[in-house]
C-alpha atoms as a PDB file:
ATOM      1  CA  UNK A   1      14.148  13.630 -88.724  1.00  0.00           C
ATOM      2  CA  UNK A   2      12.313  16.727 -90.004  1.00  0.00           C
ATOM      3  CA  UNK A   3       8.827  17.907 -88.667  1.00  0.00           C
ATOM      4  CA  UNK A   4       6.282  17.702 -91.217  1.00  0.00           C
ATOM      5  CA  UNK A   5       2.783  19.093 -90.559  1.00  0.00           C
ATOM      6  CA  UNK A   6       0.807  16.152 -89.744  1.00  0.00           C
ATOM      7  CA  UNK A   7       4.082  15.510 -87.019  1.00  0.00           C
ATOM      8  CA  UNK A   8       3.304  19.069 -85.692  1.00  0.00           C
ATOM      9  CA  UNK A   9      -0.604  18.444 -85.137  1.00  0.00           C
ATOM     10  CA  UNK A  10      -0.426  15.562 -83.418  1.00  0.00           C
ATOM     11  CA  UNK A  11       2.196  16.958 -80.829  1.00  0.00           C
ATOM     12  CA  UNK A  12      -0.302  20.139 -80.365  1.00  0.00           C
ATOM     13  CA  UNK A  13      -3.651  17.658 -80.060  1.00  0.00           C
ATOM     14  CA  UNK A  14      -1.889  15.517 -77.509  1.00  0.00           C
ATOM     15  CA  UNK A  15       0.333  18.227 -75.912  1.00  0.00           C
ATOM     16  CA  UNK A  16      -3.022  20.074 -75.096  1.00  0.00           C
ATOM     17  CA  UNK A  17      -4.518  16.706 -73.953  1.00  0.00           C
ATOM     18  CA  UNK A  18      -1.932  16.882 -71.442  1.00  0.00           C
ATOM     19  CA  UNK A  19      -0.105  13.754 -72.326  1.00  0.00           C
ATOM     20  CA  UNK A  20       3.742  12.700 -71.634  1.00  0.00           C
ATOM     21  CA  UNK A  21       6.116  13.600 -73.836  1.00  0.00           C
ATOM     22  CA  UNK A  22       7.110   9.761 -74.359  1.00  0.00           C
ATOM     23  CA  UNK A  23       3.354   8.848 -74.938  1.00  0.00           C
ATOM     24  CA  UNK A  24       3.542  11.201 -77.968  1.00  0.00           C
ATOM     25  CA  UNK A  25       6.871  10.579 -79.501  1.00  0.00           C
ATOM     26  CA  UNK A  26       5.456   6.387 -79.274  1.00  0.00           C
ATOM     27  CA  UNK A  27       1.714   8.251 -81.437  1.00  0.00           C
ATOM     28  CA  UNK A  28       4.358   9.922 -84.161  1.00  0.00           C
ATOM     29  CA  UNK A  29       6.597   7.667 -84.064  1.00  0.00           C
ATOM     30  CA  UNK A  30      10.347   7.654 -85.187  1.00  0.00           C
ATOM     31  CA  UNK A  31      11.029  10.645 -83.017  1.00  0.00           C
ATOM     32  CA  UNK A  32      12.402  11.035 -79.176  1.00  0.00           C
ATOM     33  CA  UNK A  33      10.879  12.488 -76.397  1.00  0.00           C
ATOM     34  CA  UNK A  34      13.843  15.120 -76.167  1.00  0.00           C
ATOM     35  CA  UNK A  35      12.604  15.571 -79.615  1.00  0.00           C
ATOM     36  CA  UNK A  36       9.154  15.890 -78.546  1.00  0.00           C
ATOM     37  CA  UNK A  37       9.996  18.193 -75.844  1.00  0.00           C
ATOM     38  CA  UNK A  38      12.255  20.968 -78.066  1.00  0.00           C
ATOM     39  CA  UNK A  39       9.468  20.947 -80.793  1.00  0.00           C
ATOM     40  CA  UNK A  40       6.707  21.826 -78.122  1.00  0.00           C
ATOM     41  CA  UNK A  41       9.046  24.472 -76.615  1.00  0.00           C
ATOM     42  CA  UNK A  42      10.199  26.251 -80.091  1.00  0.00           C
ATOM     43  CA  UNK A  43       6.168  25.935 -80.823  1.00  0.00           C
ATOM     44  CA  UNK A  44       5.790  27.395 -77.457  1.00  0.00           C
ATOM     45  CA  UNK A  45       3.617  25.136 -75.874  1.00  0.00           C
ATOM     46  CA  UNK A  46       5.610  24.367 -72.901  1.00  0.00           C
ATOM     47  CA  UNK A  47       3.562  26.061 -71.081  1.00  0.00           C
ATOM     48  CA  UNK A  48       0.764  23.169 -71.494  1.00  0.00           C
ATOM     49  CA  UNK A  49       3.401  21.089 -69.158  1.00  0.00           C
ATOM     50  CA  UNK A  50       2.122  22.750 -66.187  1.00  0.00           C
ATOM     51  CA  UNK A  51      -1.870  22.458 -66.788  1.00  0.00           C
ATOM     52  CA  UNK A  52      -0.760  18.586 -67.461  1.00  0.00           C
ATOM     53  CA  UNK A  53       0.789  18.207 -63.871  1.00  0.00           C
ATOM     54  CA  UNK A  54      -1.957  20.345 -62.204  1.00  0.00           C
ATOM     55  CA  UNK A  55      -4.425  17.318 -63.443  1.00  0.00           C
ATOM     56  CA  UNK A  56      -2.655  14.220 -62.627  1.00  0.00           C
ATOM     57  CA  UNK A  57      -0.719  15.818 -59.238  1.00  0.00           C
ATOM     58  CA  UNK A  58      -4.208  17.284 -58.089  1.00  0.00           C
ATOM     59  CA  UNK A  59      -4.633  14.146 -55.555  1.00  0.00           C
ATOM     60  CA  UNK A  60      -0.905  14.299 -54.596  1.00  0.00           C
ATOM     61  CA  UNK A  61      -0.832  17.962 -53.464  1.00  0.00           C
ATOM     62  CA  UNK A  62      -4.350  18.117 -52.100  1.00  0.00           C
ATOM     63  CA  UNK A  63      -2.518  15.041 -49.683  1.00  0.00           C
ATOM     64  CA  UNK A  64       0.637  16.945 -49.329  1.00  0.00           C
ATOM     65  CA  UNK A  65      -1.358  20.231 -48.482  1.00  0.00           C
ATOM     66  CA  UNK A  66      -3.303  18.136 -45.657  1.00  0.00           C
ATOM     67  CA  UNK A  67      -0.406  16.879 -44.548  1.00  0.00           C
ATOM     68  CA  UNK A  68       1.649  20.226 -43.877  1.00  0.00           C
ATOM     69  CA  UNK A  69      -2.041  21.669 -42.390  1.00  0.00           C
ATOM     70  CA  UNK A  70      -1.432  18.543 -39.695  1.00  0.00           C
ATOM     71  CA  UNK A  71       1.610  19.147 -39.216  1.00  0.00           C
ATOM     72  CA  UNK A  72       0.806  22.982 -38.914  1.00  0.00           C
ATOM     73  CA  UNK A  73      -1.694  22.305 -36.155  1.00  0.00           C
ATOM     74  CA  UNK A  74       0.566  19.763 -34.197  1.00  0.00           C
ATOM     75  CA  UNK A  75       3.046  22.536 -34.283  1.00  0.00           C
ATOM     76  CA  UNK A  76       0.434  24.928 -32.870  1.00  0.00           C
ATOM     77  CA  UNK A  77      -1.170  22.618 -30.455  1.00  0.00           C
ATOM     78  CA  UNK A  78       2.349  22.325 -28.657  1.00  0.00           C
ATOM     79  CA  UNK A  79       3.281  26.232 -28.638  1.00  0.00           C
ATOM     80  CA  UNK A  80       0.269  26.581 -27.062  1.00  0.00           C
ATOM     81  CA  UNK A  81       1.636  24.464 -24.226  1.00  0.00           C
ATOM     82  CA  UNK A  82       4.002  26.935 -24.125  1.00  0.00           C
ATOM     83  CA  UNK A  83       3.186  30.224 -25.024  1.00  0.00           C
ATOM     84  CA  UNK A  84       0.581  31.266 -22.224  1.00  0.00           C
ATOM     85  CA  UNK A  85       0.192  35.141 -20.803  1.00  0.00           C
ATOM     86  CA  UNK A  86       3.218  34.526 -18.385  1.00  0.00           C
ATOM     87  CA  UNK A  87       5.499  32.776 -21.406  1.00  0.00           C
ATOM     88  CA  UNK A  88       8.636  34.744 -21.465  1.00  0.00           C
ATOM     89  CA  UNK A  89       9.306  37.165 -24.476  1.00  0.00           C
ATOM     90  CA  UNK A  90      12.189  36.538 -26.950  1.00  0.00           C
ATOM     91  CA  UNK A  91      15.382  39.360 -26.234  1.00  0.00           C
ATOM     92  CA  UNK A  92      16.575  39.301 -29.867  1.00  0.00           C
ATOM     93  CA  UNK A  93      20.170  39.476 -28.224  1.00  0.00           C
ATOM     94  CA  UNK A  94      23.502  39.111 -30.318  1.00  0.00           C
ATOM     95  CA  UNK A  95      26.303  36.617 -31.083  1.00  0.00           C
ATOM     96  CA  UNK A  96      28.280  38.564 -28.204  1.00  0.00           C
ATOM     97  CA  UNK A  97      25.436  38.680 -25.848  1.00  0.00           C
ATOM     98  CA  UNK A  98      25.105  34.675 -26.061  1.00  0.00           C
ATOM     99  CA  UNK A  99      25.659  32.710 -22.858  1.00  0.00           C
ATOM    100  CA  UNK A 100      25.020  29.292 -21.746  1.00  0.00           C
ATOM    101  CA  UNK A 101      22.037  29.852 -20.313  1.00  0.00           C
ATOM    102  CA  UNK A 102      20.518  31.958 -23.448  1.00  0.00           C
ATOM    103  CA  UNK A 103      18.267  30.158 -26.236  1.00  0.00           C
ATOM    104  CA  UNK A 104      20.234  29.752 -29.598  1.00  0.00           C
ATOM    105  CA  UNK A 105      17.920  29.761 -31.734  1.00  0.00           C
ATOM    106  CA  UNK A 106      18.579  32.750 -34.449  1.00  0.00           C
ATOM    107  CA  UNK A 107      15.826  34.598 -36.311  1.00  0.00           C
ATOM    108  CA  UNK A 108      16.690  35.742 -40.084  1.00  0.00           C
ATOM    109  CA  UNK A 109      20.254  34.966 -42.029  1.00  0.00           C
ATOM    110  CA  UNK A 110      23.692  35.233 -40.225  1.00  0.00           C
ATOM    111  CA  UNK A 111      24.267  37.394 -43.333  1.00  0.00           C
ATOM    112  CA  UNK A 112      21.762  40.249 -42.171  1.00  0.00           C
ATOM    113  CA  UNK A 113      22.607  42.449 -39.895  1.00  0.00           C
ATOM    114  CA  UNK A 114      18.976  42.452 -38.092  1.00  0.00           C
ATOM    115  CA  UNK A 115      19.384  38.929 -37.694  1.00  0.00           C
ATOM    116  CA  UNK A 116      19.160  38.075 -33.734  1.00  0.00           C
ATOM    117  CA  UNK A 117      19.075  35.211 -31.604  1.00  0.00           C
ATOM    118  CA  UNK A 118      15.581  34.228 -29.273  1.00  0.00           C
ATOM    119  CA  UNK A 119      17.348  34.738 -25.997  1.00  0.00           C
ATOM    120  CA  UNK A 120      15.097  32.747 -23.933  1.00  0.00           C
ATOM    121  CA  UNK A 121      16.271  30.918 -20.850  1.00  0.00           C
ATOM    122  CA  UNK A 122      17.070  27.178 -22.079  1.00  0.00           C
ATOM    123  CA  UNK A 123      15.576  23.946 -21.135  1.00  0.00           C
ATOM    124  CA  UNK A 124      18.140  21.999 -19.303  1.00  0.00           C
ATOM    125  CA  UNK A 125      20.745  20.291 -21.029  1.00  0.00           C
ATOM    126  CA  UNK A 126      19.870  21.825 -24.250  1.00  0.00           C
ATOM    127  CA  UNK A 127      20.714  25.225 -26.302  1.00  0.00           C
ATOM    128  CA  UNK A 128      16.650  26.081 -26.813  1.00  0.00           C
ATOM    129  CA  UNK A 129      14.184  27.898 -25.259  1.00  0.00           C
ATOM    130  CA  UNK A 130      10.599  25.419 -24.913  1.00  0.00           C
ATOM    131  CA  UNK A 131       9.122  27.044 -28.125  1.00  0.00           C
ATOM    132  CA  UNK A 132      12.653  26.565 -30.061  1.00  0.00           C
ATOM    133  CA  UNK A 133      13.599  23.179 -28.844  1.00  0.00           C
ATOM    134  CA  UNK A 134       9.784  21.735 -30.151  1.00  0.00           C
ATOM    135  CA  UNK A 135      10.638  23.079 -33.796  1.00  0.00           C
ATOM    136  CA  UNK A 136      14.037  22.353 -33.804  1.00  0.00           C
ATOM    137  CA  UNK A 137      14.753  18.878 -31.902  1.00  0.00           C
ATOM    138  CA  UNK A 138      13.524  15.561 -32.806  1.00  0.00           C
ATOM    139  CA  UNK A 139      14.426  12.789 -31.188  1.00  0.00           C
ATOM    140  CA  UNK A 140      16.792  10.138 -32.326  1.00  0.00           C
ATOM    141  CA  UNK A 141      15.016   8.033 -35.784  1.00  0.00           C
ATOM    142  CA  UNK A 142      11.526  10.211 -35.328  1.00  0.00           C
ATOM    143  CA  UNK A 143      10.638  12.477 -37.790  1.00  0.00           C
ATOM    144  CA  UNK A 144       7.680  15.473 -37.416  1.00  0.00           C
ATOM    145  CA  UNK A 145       5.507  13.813 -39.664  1.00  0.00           C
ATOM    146  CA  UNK A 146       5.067  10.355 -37.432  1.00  0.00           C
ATOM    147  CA  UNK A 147       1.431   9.895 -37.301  1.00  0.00           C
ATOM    148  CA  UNK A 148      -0.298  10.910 -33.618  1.00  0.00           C
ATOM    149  CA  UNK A 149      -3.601  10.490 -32.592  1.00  0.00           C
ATOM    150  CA  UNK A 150      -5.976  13.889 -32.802  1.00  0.00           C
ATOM    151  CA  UNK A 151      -4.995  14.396 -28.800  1.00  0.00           C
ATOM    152  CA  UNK A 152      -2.117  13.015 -28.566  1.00  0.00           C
ATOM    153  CA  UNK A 153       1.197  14.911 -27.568  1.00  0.00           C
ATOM    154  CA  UNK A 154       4.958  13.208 -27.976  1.00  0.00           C
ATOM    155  CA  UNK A 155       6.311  11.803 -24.333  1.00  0.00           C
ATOM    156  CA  UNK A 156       9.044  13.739 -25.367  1.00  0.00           C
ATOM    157  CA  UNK A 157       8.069  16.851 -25.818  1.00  0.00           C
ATOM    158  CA  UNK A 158       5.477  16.941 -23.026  1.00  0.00           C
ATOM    159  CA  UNK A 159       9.211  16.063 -20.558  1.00  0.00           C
ATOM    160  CA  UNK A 160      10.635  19.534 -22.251  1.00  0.00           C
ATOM    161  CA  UNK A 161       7.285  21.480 -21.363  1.00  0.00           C
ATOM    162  CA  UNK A 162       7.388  20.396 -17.816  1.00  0.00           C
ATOM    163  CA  UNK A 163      11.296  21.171 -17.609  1.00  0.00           C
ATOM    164  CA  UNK A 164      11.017  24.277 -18.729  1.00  0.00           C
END
């Protein structure tokens, strides 16, 4: 299959419309969308692909960006539970300095050497400080993005706060 010119305008007039690359091979017809898709990259208009998904995902990320800001404000409606003026500070101990009684949790990569652990005394029965064991447990078949009411705390997490 060779690329004649009235191939190559189409593929620019629909590529900038922002339509799929199957939609356009089906307009020229005789031609693949891997086809499609090498043309419009050795023409250098692969860069089109991303205005394309910025119109048709707009609804789909303005959801996922509400979303992560309620899942962002659940997060910091519960540290606040926690974290008040008497909350104890993290001790950014090491491995060796670990003991049962010491929260786990580890701040930066166990390939840095500033990397630490929180230090915290742990809730009962578990290897987390309060502030640790919110982010880090979830209960058995719940996920973080269950939908609460505007108010509403987990039982589960409000039994960690008050064992703390």
């Amino acid at each position: 299959m060779s690329w004649d010119e009235k191939k190559i305008e189409i593929l620019k007039k629909e590529w900038g419309k922002g339509k799929t690359a199957s939609q356009i091979a089906e307009m020229i017809g005789g031609v693949s969308r891997n086809a499609v898709i090498g043309k419009a990259h050795r023409l250098n208009l692969s860069i089109k692909i991303k205005t394309r998904n910025a119109y048709t995902n707009h609804a789909s990320k303005h959801q996922s960006s509400e979303k992560r800001n309620n899942i962002n404000s659940k997060r910091l409606k519960f540290r606040s539970l926690v974290l008040d003026k008497n909350f104890e500070e993290a001790k950014n101990i090491s491995l060796e300095e670990l003991t049962e009684n010491t929260c786990k949790y580890m701040d930066g990569h166990p390939d840095e050497k500033n990397s630490s652990f929180c230090g915290r005394k742990t809730v009962e029965k578990f290897s987390y400080c309060p502030l640790h064991l919110m982010i880090v447990y979830q209960p058995k078949g719940k996920r973080e993005d269950v939908a609460l009411k505007d108010n509403e705390v987990p039982t589960f997490i409000e039994k960690k706060v008050k064992s703390a």
